[in-house]
Protein backbone atom coordinates (compact mmCIF):
# COMPACT_ATOMS: atom_id res chain seq x y z
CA UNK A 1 11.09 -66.28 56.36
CA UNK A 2 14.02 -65.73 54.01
CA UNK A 3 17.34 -66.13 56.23
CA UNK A 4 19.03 -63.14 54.07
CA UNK A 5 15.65 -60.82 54.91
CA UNK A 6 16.03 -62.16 58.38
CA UNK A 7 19.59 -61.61 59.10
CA UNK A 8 19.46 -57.89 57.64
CA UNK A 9 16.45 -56.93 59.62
CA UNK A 10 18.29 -58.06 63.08
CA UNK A 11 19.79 -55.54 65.46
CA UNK A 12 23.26 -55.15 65.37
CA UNK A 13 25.68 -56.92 68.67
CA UNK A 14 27.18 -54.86 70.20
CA UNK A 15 30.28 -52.97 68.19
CA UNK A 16 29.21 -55.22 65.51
CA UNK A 17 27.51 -54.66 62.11
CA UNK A 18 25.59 -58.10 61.56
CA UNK A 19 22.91 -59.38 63.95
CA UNK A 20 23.91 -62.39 65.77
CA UNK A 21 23.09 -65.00 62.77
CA UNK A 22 25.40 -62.88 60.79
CA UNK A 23 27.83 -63.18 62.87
CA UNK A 24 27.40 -66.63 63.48
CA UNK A 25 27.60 -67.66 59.95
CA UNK A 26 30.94 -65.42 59.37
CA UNK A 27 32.28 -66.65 62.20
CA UNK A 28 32.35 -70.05 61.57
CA UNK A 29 32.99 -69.55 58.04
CA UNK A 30 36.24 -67.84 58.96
CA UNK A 31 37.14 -70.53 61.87
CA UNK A 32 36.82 -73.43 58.92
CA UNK A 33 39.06 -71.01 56.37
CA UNK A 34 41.79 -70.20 59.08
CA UNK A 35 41.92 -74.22 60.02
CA UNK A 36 42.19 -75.10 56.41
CA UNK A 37 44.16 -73.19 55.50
CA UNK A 38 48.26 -74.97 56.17
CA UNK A 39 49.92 -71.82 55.56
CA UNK A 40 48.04 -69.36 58.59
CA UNK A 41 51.04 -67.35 60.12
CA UNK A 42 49.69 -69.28 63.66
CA UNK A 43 50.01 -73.20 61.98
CA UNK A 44 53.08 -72.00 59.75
CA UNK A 45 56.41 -73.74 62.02
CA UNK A 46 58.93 -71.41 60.58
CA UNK A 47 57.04 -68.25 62.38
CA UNK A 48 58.88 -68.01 65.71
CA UNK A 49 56.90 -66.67 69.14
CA UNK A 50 57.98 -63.18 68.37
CA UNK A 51 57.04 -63.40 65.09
CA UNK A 52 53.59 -64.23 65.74
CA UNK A 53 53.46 -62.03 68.63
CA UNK A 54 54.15 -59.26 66.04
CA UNK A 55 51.58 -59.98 63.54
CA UNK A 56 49.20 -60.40 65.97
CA UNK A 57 49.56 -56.55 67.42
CA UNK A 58 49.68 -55.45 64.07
CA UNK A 59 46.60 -53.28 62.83
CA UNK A 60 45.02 -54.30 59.71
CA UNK A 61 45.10 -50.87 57.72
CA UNK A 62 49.01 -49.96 59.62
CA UNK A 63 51.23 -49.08 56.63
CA UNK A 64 54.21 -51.97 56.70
């Protein structure tokens, strides 16, 4: 079976909107992005505690 025709026929996790392959996939896709990439506001030095704290509690769609 096709893995794309598998993965969209899968139910949904829960609060999710992939099956668990889906999720899988994006989720390590996104670990090996965020740890390659040498400017993420957690591996940047110059961010201090605070800083970090503060993007972290920000919402994605919050106006600046």
């Amino acid at each position: 079976m096709d893995l794309w025709l598998a993965g969209i026929l899968e139910e949904h996790v829960p609060g999710g909107v992939v099956g668990p392959t889906f999720r899988c996939i994006l989720m390590e896709q996104f670990k090996r992005i965020r740890a390659g990439d040498r400017f993420w506001f957690e591996r940047y030095t110059e961010n201090t505690s605070e800083q970090i704290q503060a993007i972290k509690t920000r919402v994605v769609l919050q106006p600046l």
